[in-house]
Protein backbone atom coordinates (compact mmCIF):
# COMPACT_ATOMS: atom_id res chain seq x y z
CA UNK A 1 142.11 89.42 102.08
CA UNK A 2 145.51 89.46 102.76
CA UNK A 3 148.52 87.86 100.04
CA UNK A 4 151.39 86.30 101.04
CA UNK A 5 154.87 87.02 99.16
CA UNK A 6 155.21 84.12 97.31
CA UNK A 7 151.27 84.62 96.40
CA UNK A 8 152.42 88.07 95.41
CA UNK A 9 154.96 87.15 92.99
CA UNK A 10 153.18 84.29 91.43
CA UNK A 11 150.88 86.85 90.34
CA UNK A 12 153.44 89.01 89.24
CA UNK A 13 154.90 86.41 87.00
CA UNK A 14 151.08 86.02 85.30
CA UNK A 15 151.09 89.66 84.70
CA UNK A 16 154.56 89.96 83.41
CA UNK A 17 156.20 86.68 82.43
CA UNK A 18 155.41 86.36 78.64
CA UNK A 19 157.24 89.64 78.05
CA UNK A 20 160.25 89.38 75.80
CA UNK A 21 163.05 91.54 77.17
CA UNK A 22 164.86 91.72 74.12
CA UNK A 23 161.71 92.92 72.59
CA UNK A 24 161.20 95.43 75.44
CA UNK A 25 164.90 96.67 74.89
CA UNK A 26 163.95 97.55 71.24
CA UNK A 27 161.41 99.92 72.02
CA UNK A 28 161.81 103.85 71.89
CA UNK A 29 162.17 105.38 74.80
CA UNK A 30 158.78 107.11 75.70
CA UNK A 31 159.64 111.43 75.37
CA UNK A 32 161.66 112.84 78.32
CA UNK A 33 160.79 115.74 80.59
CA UNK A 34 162.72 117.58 83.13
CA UNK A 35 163.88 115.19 85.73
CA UNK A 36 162.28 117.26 88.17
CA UNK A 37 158.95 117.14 86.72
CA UNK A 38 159.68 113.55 86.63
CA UNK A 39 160.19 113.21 90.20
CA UNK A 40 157.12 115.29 90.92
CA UNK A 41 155.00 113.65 88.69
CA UNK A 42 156.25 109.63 89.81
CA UNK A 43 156.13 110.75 93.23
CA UNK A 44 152.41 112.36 93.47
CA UNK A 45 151.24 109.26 92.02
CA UNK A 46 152.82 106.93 94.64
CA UNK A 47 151.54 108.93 97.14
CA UNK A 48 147.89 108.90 95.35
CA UNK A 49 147.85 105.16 94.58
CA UNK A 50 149.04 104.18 97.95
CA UNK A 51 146.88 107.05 99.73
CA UNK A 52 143.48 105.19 98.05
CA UNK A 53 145.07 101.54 99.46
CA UNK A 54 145.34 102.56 102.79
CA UNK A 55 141.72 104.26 102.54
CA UNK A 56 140.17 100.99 101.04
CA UNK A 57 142.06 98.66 103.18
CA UNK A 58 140.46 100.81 106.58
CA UNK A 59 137.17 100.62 105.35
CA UNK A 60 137.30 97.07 104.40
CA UNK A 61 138.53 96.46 108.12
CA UNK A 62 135.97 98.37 109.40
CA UNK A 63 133.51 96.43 107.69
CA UNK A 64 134.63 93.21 108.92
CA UNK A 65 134.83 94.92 112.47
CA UNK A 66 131.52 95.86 112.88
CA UNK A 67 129.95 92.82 111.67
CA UNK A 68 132.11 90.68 113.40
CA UNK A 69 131.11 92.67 116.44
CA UNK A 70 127.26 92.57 115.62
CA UNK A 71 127.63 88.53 114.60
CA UNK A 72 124.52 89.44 112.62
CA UNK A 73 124.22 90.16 109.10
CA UNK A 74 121.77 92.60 107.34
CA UNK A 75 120.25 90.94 104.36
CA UNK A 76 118.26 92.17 101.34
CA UNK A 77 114.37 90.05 101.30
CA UNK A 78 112.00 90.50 99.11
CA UNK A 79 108.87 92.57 100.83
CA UNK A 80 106.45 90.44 99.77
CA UNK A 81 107.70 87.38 101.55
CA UNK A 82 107.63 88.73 104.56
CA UNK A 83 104.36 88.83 106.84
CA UNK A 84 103.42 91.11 110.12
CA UNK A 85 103.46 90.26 112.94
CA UNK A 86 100.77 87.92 114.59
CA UNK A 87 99.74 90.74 116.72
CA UNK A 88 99.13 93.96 115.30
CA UNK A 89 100.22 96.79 117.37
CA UNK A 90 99.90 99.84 115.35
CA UNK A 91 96.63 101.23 113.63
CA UNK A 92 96.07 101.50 109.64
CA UNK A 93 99.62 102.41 108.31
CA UNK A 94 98.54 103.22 104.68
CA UNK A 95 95.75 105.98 106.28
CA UNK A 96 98.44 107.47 108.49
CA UNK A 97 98.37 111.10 106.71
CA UNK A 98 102.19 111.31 108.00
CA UNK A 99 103.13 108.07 105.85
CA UNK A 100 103.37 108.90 102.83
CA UNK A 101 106.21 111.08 103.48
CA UNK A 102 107.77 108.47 105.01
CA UNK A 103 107.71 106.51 102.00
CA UNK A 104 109.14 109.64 99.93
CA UNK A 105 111.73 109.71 102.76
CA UNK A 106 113.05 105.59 101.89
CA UNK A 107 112.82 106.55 97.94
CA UNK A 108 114.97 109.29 97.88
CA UNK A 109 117.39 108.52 101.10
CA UNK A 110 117.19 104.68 101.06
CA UNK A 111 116.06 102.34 104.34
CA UNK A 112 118.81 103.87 107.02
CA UNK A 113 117.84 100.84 109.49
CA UNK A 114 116.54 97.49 108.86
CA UNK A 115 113.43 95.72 110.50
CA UNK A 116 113.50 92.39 112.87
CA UNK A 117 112.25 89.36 111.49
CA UNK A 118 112.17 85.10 111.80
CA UNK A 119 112.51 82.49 109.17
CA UNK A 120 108.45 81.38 109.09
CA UNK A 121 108.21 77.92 109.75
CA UNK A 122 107.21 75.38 107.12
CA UNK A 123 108.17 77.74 104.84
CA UNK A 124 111.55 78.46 103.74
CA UNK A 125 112.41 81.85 102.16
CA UNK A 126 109.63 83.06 103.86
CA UNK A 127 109.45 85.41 106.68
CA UNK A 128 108.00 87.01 109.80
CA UNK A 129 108.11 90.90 110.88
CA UNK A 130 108.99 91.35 114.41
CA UNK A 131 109.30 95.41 114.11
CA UNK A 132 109.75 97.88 111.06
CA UNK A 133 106.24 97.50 109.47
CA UNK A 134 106.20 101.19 108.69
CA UNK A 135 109.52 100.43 106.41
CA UNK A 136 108.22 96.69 105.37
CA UNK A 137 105.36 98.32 103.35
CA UNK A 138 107.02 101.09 102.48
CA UNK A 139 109.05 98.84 100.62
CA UNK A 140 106.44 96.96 99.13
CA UNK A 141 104.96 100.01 97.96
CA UNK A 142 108.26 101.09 96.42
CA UNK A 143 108.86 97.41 94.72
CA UNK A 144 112.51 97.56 96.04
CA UNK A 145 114.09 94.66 98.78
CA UNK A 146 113.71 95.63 102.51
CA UNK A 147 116.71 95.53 104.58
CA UNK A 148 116.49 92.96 107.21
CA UNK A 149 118.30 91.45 110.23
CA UNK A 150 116.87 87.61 110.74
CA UNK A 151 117.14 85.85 114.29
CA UNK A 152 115.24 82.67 115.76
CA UNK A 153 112.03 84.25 117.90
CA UNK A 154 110.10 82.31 120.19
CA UNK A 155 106.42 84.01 119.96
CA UNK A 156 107.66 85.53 123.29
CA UNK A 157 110.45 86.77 122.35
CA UNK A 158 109.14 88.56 119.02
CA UNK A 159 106.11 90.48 120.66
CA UNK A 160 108.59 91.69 123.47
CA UNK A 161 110.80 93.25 120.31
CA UNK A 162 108.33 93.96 118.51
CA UNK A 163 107.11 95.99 121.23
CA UNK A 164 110.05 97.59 122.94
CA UNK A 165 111.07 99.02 119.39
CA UNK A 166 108.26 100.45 119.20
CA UNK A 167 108.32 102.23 122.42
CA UNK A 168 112.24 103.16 121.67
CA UNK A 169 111.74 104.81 118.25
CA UNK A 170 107.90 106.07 117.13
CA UNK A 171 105.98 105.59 120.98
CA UNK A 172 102.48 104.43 119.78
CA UNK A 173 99.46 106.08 120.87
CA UNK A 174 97.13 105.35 124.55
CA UNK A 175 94.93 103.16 122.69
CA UNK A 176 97.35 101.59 120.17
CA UNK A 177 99.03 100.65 123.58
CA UNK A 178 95.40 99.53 124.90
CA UNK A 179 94.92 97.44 121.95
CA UNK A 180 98.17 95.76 121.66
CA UNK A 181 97.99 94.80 125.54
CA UNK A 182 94.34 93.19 124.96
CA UNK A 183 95.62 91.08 122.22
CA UNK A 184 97.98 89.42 123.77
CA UNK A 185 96.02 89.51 126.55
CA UNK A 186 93.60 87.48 125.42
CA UNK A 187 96.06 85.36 124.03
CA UNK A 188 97.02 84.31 126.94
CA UNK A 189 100.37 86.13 127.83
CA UNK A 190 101.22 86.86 131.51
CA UNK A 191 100.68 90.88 132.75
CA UNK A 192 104.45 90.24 132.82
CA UNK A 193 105.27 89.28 129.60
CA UNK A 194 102.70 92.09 128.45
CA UNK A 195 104.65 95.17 130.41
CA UNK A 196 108.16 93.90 129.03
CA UNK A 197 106.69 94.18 125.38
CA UNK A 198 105.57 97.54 125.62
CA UNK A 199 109.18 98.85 127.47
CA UNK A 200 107.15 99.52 131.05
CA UNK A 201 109.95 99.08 133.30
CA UNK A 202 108.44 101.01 137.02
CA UNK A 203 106.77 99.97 139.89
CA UNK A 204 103.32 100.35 138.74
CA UNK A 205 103.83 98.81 135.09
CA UNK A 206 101.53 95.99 135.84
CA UNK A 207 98.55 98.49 137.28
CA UNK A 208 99.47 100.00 133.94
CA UNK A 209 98.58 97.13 131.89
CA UNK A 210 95.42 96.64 133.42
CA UNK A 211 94.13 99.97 132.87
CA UNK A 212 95.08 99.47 129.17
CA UNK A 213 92.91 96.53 129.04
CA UNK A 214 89.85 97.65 130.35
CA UNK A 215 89.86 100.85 128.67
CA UNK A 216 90.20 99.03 125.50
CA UNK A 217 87.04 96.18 126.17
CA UNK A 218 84.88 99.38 127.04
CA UNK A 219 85.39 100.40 123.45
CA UNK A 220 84.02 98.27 119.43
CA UNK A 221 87.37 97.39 117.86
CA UNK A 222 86.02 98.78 114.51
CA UNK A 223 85.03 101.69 115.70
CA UNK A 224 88.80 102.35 117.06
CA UNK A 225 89.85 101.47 113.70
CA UNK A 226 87.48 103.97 112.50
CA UNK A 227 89.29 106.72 114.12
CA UNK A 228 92.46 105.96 113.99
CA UNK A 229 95.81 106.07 116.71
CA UNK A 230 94.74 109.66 118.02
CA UNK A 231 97.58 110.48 119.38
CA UNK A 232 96.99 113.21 121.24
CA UNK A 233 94.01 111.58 122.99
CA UNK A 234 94.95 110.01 126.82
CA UNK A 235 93.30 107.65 129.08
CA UNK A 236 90.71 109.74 130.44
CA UNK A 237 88.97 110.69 127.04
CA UNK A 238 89.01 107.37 125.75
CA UNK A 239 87.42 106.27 128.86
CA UNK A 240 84.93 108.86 128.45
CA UNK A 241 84.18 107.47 124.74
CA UNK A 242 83.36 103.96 126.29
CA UNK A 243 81.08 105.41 129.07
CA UNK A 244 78.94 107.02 126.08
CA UNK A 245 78.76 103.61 124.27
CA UNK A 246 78.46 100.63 126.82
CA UNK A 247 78.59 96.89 126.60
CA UNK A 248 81.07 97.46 123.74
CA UNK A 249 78.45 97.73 121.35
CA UNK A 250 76.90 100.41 119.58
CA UNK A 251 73.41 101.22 119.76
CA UNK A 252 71.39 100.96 115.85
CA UNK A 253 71.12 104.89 116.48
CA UNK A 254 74.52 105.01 117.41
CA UNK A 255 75.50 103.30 114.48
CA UNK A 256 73.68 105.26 112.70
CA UNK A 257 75.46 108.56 113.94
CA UNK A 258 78.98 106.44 113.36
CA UNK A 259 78.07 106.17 109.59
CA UNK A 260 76.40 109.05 108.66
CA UNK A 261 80.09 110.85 110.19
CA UNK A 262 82.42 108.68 109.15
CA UNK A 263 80.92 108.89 105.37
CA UNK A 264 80.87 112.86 105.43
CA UNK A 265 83.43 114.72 103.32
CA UNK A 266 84.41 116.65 106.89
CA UNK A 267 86.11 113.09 108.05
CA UNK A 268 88.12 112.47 104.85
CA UNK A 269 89.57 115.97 105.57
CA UNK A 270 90.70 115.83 109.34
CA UNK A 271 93.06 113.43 111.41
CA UNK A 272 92.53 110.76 113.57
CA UNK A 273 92.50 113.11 116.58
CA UNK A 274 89.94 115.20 115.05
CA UNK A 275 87.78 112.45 114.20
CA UNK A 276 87.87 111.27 117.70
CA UNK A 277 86.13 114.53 118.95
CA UNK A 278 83.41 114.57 116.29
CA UNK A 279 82.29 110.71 117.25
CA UNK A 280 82.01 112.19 120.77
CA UNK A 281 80.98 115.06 120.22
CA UNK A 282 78.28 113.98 118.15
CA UNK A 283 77.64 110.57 120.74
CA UNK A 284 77.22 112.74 123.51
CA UNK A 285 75.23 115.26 121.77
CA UNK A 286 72.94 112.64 120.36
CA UNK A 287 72.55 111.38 124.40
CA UNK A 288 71.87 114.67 125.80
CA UNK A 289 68.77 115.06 122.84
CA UNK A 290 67.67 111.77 123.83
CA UNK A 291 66.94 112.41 127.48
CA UNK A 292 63.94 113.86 128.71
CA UNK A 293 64.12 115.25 132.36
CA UNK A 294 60.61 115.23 133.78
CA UNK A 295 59.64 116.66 137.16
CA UNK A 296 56.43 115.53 138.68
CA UNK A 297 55.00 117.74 141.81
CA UNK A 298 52.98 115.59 144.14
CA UNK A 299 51.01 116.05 147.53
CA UNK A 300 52.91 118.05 149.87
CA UNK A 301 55.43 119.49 147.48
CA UNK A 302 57.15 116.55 147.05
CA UNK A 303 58.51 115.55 142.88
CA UNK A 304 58.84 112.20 141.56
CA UNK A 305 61.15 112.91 138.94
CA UNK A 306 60.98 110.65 135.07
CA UNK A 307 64.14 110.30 132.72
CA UNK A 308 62.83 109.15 129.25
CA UNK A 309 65.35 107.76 126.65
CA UNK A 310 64.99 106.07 122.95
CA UNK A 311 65.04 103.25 124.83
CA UNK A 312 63.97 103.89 128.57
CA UNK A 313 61.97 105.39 131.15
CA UNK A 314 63.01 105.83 135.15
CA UNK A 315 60.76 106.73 137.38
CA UNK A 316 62.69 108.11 140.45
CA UNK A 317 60.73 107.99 143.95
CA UNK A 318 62.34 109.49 146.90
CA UNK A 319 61.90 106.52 149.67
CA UNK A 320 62.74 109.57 152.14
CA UNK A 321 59.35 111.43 151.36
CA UNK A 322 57.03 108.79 149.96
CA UNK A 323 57.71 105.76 151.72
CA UNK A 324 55.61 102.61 150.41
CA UNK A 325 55.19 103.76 147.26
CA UNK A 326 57.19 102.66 144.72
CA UNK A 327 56.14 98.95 146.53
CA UNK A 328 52.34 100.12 146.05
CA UNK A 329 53.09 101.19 142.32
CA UNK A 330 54.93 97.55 141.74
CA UNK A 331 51.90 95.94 143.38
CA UNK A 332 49.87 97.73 141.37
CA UNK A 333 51.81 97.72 137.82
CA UNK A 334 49.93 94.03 136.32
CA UNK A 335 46.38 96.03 136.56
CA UNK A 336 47.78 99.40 135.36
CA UNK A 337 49.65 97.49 131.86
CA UNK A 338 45.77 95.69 131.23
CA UNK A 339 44.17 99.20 132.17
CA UNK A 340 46.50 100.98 129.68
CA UNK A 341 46.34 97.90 127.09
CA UNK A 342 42.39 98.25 127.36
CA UNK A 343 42.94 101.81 126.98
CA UNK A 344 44.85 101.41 123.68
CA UNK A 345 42.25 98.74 122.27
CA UNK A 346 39.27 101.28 122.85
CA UNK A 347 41.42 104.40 121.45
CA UNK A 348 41.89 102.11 118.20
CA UNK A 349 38.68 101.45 118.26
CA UNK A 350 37.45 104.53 118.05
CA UNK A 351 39.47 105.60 114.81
């Protein structure tokens, strides 16, 4: 703040003005040195003392530069008034094996930059995350305030941050993406609005999106949760996944499979990558045992061939080779079920 002379000297008199100058004349003079060690010595402190006011005085203006400049303030809140996000963009932070480093990283160097959020409404001193939920519970984990920068967010206008910081600092994985675009998919936001929130700027962004959102319906939410971001895993693996699973449901022996893996001591020790190959790996493995390939040689050479499931049989007929008879079989299927139904009866019968 800057003082103006007569300021200057007011304060000067404060300091100075109940000194007696007769009194002051009275007292011994203070032990003499050399004059030139006098000189030195009143001279390197000048320099010092007015060396350190310059300093502070550029690094106060700097200060009221840059904020000046940014017309927005970063506050301290406390962490635990401060909610995510109504869409959730990014997989189970606190099972990220890379996150608790992260955390060591804010407790020893501090939060470097602050996260995005908007007062909540209908309650004040409350808050909204729009980005930086990695750092938001890192600081609730650390019981210190998070650094924030608050602006007035439409619901728009925070998923579109929320999502093009993301893709500017940590991108998030294929089928964090996937997710993220169903959400607000189903929400009801426009292919538009979806591609600007997750930074997709080219020609094809809004083919993009909808390959995002059908790979993710193909797919059980819980089971993506299971696994985790997987990274490393693209578009056509995932796709892959959802072909072994279908109707975005698992099967009971499916389930069964998803359990028995998930519950192992193997899954606690791997990543989410990792754990994505053993669910398919083990999914398409458990397919594979539960098909049966029959091949049925008929009059003439010709096969009828029978794929038996857990859950199905097909009988294939070439139409080529035996025409009219998968019609005769239809025709005939009401009296085959009784004749195998009688069959049963007498076979119980007979134990």
């Amino acid at each position: 703040m800057m003082v103006n002379p007569r300021e200057r000297n007011q304060r000067m008199k404060s300091l100075f003005g109940n000194v007696d100058p007769d009194a002051l004349a009275k007292q011994p003079p203070l032990p003499s040195s050399s004059p030139d060690t006098d000189k030195r010595r009143v001279g390197s402190s000048a320099v010092k003392s007015m060396d350190r006011a310059f300093v502070s005085i550029e690094e106060e203006n700097k200060r009221l530069h840059d904020q000046l400049l940014s017309s927005e303030s970063i506050i301290e809140l406390d962490p635990d008034r401060v909610i995510p996000s109504f869409v959730n963009d990014r997989l189970d932070i606190d099972g990220d094996r890379t996150f608790q480093a992260f955390v060591d990283g804010i407790k020893e160097a501090g939060q470097k930059i602050p996260i995005l959020v908007r007062p909540l409404a209908g309650k004040p001193g409350h808050y909204q995350a729009a980005y930086g939920h990695r750092r938001l519970r890192a600081c609730q984990i650390l019981r210190r305030p998070v650094k924030a920068i608050v602006r007035e967010l439409s619901d728009e206008e925070l998923v579109v941050s929320q999502g093009i910081e993301n893709s500017e600092r940590l991108n998030l994985s294929f089928i964090e993406q996937a997710r993220f675009a169903l959400t607000l998919k189903d929400q009801g936001y426009s292919r538009e609005t979806i591609s600007d929130a997750l930074g997709r700027k080219e020609g094809q962004r809004l083919a993009y999106i909808s390959i995002l959102t059908n790979t993710a319906v193909l797919i059980p939410d819980d089971l993506i949760r299971l696994i985790g971001p997987a990274p490393s895993i693209g578009r056509p693996k995932w796709e892959k996944l959802g072909s072994l699973i279908g109707n975005r449901a698992l099967s009971t022996e499916q389930k069964k499979v998803v359990d028995e893996l998930s519950s192992s001591a193997a899954w606690a020790e791997v990543d989410s990558d990792r754990r994505f190959a053993l669910v398919v790996d083990a999914l398409d493995s458990r397919v594979k045992q539960a098909t049966e390939l029959t091949q049925i040689e008929v009059a003439g050479g010709r096969i009828i061939t029978a794929k038996r499931t857990d859950t199905a049989t097909r009988i294939s007929i070439p139409e080529d080779q035996m025409p009219g008879l998968s019609a005769w079989l239809l025709q005939r299927l009401p009296d085959l079920v009784e004749e195998f139904q009688a069959a049963q009866g007498e076979g119980s019968g007979m134990k």
